[in-house]
C-alpha atoms as a PDB file:
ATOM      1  CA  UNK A   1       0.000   0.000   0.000  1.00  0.00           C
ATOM      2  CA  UNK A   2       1.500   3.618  -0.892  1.00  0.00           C
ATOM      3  CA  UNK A   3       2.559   5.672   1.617  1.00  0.00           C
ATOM      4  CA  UNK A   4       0.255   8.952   2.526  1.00  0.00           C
ATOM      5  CA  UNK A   5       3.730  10.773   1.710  1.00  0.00           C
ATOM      6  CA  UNK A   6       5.087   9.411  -1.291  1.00  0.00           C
ATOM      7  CA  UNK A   7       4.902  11.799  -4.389  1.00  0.00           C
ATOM      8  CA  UNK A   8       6.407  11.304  -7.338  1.00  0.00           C
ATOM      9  CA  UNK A   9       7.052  14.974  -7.937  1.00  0.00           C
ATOM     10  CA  UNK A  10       9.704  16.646  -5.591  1.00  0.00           C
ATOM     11  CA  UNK A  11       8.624  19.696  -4.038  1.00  0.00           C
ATOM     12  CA  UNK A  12      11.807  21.980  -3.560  1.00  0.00           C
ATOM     13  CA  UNK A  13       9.956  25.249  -2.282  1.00  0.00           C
ATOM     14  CA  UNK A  14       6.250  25.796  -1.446  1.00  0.00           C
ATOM     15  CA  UNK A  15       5.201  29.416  -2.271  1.00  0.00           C
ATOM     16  CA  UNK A  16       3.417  30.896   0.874  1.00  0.00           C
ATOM     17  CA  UNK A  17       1.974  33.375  -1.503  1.00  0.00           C
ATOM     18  CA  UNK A  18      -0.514  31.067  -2.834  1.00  0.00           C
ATOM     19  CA  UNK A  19      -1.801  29.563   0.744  1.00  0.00           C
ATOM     20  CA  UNK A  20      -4.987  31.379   2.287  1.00  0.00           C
ATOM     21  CA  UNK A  21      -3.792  33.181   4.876  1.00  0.00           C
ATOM     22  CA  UNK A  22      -7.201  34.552   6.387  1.00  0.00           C
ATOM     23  CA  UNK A  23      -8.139  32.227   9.441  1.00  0.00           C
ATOM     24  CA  UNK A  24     -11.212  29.940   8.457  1.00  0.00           C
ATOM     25  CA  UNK A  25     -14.353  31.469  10.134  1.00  0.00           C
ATOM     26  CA  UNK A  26     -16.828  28.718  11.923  1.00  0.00           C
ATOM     27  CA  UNK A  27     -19.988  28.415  10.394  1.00  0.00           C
ATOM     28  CA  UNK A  28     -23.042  28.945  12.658  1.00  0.00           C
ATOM     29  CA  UNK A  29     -25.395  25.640  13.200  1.00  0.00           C
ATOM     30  CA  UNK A  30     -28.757  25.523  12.309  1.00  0.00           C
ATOM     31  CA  UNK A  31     -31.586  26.825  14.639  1.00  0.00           C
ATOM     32  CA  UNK A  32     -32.161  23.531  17.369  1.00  0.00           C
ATOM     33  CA  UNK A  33     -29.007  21.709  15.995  1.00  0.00           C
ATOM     34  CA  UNK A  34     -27.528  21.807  19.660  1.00  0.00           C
ATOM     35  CA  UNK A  35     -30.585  20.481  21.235  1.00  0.00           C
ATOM     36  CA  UNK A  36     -31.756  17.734  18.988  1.00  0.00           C
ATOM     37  CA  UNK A  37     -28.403  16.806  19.558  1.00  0.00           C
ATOM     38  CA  UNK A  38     -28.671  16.673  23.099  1.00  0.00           C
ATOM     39  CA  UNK A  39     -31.931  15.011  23.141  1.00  0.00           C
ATOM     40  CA  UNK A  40     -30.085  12.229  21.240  1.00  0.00           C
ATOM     41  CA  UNK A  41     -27.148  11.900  22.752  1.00  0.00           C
ATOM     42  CA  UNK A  42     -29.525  11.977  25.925  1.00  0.00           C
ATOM     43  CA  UNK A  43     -32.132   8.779  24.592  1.00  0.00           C
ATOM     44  CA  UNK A  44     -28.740   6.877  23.560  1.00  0.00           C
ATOM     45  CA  UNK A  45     -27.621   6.944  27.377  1.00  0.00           C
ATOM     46  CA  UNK A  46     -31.139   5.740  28.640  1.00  0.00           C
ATOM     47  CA  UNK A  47     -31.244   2.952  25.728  1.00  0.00           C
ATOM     48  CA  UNK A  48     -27.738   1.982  26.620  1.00  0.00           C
ATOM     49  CA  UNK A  49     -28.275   1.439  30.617  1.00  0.00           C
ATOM     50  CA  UNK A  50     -31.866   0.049  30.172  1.00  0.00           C
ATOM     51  CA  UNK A  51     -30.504  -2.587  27.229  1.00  0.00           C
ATOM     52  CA  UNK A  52     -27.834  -3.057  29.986  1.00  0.00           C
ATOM     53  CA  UNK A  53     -29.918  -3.567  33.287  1.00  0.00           C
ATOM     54  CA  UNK A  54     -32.311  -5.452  30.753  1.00  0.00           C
ATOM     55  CA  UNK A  55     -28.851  -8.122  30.152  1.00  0.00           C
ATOM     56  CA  UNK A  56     -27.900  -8.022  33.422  1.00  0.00           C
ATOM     57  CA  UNK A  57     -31.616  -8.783  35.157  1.00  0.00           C
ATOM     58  CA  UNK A  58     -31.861 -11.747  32.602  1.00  0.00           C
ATOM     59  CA  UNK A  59     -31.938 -15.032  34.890  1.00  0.00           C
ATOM     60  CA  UNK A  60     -30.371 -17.854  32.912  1.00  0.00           C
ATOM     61  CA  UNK A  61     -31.626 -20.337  35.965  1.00  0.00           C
ATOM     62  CA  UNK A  62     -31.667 -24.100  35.687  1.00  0.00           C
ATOM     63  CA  UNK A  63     -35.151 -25.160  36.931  1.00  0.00           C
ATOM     64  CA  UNK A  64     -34.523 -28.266  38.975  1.00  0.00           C
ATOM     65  CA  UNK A  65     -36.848 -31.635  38.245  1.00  0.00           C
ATOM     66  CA  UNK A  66     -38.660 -30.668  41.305  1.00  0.00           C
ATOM     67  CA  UNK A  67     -39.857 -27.672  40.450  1.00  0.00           C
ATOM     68  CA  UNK A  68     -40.723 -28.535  36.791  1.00  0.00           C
ATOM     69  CA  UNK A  69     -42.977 -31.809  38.725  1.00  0.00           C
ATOM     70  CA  UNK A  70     -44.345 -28.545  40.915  1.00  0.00           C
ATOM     71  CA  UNK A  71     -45.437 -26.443  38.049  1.00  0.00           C
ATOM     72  CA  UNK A  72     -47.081 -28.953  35.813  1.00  0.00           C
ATOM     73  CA  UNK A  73     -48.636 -31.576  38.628  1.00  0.00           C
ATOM     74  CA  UNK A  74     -49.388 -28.899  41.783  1.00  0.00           C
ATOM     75  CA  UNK A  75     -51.356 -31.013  43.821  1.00  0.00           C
ATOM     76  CA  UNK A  76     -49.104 -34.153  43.542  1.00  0.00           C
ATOM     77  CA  UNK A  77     -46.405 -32.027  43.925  1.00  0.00           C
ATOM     78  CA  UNK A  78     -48.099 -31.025  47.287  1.00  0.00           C
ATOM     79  CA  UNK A  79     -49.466 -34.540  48.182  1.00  0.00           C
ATOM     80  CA  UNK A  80     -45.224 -35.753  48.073  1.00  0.00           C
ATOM     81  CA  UNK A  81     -44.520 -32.348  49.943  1.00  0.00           C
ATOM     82  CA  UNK A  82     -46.936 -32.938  52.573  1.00  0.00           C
ATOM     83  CA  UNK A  83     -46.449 -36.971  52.760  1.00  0.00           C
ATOM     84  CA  UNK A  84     -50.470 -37.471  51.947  1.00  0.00           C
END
């Protein structure tokens, strides 16, 4: 890959006339640039923590036999509980 530098003409003296020499003036943004902006940069930040909270809160639990037997047969799961 060519380097950023490489020229294949020399350049033995650069003539300062030529170069702009009045300082760039900034350009003003449009009317609610700053805010919409903001209000972005402010949604981002709630997205990010709640997508976050949302990972963390995530229970990747193993369900045991037991309480599989519970949720699908209740009252034989409380019959064995009990000892009826």
């Amino acid at each position: 890959m060519p380097s950023v530098l490489a020229t294949s003409i020399p350049i033995d003296h650069i003539d300062l006339h030529d170069l702009p020499t009045e300082p760039l003036h900034a350009r003003r943004a449009q009317q609610g640039f700053w805010r919409t902006l903001a209000q972005y940069v402010a949604c981002l930040r709630v997205w990010r923590t709640h997508h976050r909270q949302h990972l963390c809160a995530v229970s990747h639990r193993f369900e045991t036999p037991a309480e599989l037997f519970a949720r699908q047969y209740p009252s034989s799961y409380l019959q064995a509980f009990l000892g009826l």
